[in-house]
N, C-alpha and C. Protein backbone atom coordinates (compact mmCIF):
# COMPACT_ATOMS: atom_id res chain seq x y z
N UNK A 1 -25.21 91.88 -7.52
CA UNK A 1 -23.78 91.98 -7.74
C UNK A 1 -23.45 91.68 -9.18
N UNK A 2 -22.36 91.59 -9.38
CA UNK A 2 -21.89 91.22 -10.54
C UNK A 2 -22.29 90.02 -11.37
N UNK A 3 -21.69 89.20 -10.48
CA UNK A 3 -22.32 87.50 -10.85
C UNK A 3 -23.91 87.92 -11.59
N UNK A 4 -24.83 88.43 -10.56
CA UNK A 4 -26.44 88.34 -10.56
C UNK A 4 -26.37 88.78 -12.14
N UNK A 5 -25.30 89.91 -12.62
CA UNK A 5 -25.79 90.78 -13.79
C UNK A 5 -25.51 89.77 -14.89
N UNK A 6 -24.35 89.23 -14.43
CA UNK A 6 -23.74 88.47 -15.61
C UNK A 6 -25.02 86.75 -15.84
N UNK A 7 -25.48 86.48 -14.68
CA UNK A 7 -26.62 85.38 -14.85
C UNK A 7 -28.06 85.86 -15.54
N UNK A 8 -28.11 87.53 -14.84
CA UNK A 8 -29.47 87.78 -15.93
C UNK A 8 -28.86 88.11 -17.44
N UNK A 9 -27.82 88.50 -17.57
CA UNK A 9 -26.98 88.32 -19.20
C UNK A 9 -27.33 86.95 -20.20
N UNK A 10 -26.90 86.10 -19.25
CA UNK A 10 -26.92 84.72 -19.31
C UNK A 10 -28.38 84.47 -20.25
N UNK A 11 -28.71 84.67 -19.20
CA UNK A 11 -30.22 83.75 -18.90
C UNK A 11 -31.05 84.66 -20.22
N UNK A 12 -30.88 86.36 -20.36
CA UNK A 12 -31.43 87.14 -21.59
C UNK A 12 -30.88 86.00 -22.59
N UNK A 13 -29.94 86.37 -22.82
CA UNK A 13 -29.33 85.57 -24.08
C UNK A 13 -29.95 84.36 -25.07
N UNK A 14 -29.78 83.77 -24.14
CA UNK A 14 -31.22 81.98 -23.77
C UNK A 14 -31.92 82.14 -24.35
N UNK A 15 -32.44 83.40 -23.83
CA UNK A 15 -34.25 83.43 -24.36
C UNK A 15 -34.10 83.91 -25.72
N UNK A 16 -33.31 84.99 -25.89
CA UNK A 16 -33.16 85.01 -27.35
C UNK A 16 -32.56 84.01 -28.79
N UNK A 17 -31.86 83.41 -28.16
CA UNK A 17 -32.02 81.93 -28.85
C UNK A 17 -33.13 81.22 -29.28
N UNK A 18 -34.07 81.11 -27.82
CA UNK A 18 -35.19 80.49 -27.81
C UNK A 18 -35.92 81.29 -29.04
N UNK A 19 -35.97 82.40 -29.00
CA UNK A 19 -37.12 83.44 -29.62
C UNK A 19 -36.50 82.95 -31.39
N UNK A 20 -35.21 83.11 -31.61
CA UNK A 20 -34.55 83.09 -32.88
C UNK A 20 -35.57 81.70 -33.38
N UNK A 21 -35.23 80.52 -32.69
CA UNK A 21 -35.20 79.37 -33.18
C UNK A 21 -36.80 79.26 -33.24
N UNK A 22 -37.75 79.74 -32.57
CA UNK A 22 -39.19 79.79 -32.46
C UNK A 22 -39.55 80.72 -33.62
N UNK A 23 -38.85 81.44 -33.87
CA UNK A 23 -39.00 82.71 -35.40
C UNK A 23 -38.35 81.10 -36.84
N UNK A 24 -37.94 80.89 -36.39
CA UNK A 24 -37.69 80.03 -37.67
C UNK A 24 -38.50 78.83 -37.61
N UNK A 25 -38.77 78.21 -36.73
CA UNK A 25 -39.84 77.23 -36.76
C UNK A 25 -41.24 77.51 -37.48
N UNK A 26 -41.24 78.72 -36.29
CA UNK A 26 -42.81 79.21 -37.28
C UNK A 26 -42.86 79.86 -38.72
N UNK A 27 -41.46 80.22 -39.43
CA UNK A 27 -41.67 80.46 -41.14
C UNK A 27 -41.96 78.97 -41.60
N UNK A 28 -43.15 78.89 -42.47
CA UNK A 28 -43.79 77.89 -43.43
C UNK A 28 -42.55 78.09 -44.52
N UNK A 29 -42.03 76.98 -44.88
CA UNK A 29 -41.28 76.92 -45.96
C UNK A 29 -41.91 76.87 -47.20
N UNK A 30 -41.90 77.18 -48.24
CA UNK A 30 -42.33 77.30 -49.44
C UNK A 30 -42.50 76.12 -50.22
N UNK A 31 -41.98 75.16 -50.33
CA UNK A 31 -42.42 73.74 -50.38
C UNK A 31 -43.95 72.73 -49.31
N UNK A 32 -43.97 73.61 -48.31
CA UNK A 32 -45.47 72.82 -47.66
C UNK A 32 -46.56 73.13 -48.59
N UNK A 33 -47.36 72.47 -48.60
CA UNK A 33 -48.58 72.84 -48.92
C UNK A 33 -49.20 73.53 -48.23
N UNK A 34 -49.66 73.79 -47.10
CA UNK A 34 -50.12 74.99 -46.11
C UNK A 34 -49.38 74.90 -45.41
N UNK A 35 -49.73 76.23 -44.59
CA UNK A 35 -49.05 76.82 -43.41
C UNK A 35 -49.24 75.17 -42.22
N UNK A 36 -50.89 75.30 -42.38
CA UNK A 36 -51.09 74.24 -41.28
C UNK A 36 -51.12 72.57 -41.23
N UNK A 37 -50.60 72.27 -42.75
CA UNK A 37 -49.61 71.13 -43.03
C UNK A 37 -48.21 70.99 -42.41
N UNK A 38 -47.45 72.35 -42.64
CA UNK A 38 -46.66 72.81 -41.98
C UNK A 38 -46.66 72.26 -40.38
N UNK A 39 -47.52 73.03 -39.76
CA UNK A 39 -47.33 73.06 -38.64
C UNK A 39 -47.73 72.02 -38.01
N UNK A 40 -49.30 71.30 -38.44
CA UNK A 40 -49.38 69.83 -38.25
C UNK A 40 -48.08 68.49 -38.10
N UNK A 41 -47.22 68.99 -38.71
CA UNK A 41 -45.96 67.98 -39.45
C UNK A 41 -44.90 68.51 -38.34
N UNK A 42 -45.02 69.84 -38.07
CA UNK A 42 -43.71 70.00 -37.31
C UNK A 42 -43.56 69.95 -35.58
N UNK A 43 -44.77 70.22 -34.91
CA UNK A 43 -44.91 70.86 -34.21
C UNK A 43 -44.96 69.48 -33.22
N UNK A 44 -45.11 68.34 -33.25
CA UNK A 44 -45.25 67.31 -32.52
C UNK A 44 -43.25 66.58 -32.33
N UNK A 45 -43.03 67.06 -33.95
CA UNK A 45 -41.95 66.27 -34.19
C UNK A 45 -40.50 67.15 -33.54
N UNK A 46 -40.38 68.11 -34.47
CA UNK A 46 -39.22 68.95 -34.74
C UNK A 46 -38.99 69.58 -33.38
N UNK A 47 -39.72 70.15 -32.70
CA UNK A 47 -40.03 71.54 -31.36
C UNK A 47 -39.31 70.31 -30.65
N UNK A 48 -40.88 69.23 -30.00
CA UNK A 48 -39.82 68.38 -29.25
C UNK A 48 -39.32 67.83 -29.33
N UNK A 49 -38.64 66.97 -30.58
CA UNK A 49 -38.09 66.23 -30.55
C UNK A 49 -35.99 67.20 -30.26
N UNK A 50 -36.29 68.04 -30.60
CA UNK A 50 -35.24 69.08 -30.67
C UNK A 50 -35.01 69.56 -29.55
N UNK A 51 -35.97 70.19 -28.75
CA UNK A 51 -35.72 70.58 -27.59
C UNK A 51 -35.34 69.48 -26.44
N UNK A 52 -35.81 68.12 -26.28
CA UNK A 52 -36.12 67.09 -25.73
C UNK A 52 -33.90 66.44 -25.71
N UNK A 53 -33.42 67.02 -27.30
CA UNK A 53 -31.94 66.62 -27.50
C UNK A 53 -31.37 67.83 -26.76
N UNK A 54 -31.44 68.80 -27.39
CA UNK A 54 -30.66 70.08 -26.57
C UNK A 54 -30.51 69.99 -25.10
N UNK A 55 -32.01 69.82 -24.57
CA UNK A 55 -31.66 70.00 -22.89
C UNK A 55 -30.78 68.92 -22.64
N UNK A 56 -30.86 67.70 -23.11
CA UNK A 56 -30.28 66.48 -22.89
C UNK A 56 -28.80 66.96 -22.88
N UNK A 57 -28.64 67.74 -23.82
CA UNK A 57 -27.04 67.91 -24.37
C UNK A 57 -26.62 68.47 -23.38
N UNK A 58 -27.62 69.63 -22.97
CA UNK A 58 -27.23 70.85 -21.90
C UNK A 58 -26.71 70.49 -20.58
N UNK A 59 -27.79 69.40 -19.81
CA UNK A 59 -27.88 69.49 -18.71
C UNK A 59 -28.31 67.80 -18.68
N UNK A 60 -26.74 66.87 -19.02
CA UNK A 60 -27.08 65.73 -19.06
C UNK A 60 -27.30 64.94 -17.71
N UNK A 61 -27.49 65.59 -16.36
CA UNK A 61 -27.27 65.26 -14.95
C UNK A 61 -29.16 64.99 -14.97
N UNK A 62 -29.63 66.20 -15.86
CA UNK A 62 -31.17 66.35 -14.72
C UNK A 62 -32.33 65.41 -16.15
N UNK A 63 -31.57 65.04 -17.31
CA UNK A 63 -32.22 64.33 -18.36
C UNK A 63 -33.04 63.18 -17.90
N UNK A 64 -32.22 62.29 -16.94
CA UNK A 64 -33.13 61.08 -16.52
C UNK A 64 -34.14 61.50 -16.17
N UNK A 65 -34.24 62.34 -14.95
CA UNK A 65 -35.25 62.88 -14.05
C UNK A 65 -36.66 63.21 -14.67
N UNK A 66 -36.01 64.16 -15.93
CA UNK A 66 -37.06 65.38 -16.08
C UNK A 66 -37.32 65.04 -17.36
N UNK A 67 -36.80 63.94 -18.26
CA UNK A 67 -36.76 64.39 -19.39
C UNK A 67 -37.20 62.36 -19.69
N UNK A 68 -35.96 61.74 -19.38
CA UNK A 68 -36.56 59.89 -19.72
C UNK A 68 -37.77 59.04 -18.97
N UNK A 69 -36.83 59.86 -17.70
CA UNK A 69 -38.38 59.00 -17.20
C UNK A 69 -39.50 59.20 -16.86
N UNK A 70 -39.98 60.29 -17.61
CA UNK A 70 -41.48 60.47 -17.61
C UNK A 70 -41.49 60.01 -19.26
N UNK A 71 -41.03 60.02 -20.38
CA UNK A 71 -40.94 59.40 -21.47
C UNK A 71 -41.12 57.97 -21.17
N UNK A 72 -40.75 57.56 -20.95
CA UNK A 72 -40.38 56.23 -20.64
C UNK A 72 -41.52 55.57 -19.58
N UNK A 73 -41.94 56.58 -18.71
CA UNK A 73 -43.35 55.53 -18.13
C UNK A 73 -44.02 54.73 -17.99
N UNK A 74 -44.91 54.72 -19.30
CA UNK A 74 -45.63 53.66 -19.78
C UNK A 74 -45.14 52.45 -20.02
N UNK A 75 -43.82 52.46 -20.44
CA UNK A 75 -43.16 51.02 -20.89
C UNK A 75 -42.63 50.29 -19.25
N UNK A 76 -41.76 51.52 -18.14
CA UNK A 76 -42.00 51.40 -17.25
C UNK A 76 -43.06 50.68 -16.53
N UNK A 77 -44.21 50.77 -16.75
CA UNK A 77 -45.35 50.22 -15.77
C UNK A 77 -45.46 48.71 -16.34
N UNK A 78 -44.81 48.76 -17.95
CA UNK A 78 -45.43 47.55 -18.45
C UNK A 78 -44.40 46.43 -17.67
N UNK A 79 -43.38 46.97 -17.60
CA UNK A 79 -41.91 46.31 -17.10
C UNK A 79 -42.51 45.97 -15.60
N UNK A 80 -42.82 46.67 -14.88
CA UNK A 80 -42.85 46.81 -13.02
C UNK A 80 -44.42 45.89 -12.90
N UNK A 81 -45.02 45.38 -13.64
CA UNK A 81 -46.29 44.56 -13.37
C UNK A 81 -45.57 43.44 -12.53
N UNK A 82 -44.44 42.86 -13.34
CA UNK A 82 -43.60 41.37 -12.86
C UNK A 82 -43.77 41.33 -11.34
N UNK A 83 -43.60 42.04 -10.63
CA UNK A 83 -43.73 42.63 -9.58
C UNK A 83 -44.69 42.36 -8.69
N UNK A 84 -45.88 42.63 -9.42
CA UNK A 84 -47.61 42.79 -8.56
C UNK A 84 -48.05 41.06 -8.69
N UNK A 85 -48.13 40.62 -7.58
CA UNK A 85 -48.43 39.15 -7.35
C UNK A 85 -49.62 38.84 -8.28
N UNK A 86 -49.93 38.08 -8.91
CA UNK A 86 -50.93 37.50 -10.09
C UNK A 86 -52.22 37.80 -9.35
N UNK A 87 -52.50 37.41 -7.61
CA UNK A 87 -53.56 37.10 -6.84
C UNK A 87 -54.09 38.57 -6.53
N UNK A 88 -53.30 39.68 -7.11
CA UNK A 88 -53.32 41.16 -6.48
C UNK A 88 -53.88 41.73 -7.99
N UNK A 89 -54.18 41.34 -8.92
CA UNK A 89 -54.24 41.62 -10.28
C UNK A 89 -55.50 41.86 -10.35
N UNK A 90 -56.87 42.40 -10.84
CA UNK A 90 -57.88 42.66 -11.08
C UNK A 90 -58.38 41.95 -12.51
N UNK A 91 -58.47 41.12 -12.72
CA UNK A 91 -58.98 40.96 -14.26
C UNK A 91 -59.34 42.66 -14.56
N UNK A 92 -59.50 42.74 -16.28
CA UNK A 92 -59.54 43.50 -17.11
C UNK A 92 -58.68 45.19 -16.64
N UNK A 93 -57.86 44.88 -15.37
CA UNK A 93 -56.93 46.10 -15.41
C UNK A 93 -55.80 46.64 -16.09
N UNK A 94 -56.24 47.80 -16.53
CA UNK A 94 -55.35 48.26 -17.91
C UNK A 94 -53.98 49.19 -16.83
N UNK A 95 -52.97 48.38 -17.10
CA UNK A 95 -51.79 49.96 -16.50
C UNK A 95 -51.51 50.31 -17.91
N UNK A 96 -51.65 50.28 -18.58
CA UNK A 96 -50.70 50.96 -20.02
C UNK A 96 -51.59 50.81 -21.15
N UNK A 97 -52.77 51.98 -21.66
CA UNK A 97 -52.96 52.37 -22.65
C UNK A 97 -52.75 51.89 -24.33
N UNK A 98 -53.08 51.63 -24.83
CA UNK A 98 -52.49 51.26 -25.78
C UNK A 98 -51.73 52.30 -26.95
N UNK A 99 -52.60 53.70 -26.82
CA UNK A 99 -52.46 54.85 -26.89
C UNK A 99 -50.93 55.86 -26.38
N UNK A 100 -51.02 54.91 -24.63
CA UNK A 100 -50.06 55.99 -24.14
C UNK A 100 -48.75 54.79 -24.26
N UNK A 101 -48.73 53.36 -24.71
CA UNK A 101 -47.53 52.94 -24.95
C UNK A 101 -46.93 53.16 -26.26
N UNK A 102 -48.04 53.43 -27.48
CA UNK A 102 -47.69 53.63 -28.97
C UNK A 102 -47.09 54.61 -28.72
N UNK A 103 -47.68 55.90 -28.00
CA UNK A 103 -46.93 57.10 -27.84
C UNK A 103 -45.08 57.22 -27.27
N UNK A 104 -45.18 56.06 -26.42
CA UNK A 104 -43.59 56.28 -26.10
C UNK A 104 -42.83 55.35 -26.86
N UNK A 105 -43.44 54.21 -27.85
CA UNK A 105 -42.60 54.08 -28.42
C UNK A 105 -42.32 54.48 -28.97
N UNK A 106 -43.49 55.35 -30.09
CA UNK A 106 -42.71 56.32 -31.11
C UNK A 106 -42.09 57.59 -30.61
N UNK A 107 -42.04 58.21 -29.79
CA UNK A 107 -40.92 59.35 -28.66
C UNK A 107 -39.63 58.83 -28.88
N UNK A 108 -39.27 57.19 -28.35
CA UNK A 108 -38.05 56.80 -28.22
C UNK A 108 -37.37 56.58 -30.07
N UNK A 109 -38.17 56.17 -30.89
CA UNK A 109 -37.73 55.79 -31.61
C UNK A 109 -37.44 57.77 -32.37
N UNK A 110 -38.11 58.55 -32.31
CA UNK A 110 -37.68 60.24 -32.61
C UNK A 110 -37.02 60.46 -32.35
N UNK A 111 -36.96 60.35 -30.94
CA UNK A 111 -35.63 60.50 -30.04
C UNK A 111 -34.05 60.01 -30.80
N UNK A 112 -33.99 58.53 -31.14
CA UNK A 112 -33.13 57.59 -31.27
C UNK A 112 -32.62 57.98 -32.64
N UNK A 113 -33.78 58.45 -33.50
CA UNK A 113 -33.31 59.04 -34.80
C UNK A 113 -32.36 60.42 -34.95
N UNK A 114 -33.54 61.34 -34.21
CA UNK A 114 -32.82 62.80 -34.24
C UNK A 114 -31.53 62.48 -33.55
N UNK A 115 -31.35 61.92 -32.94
CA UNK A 115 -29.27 62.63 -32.29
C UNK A 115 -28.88 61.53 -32.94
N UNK A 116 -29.09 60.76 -34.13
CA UNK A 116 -28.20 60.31 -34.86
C UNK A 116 -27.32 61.55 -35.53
């Protein structure tokens, strides 16, 4: 029906956004030193840290779900130990990485910067 045409309208549109903004990501600016300085530098930061705000902006209902609290995990587990009785504890059991907590802190703190 109508609606359907006007949602695949929709939804084309989107993607061409997507495509625009993926065409400009991938031009190397003339100031990098390589392409793959470039892309080394951007591709962890800029993509998600950008996309990670937009959806947020978009669709601020499904952000917790899909978007914080799997970010947020690791610090999560470190928080929810309080929880697990001392006598239930395993000596030398790792819940949180040291790896995968550096990782969300620096997420939150990208995060906290970019939508300044």
């Amino acid at each position: 029906g109508a609606a359907g045409g006007s949602d695949a309208e929709a939804t084309a549109a989107d993607w061409k956004k997507c495509d625009l903004i993926a065409k400009i990501l991938a031009s190397c600016p003339q100031q990098s030193l390589s392409p793959e300085s470039y892309y080394k530098d951007i591709c962890p930061q800029r993509v998600a840290m950008t996309t990670f705000i937009t959806m947020s902006r978009e669709h601020p209902e499904l952000a917790p779900k899909y978007l914080l609290q799997p970010m947020l995990a690791p610090l999560h587990r470190c928080l929810t130990t309080i929880e697990i009785p001392e006598n239930n504890m395993v000596p030398g059991t790792i819940l949180v990485t040291e790896e995968e907590l550096s990782r969300c802190v620096e997420d939150v703190f990208k995060v906290g910067n970019s939508s300044l």
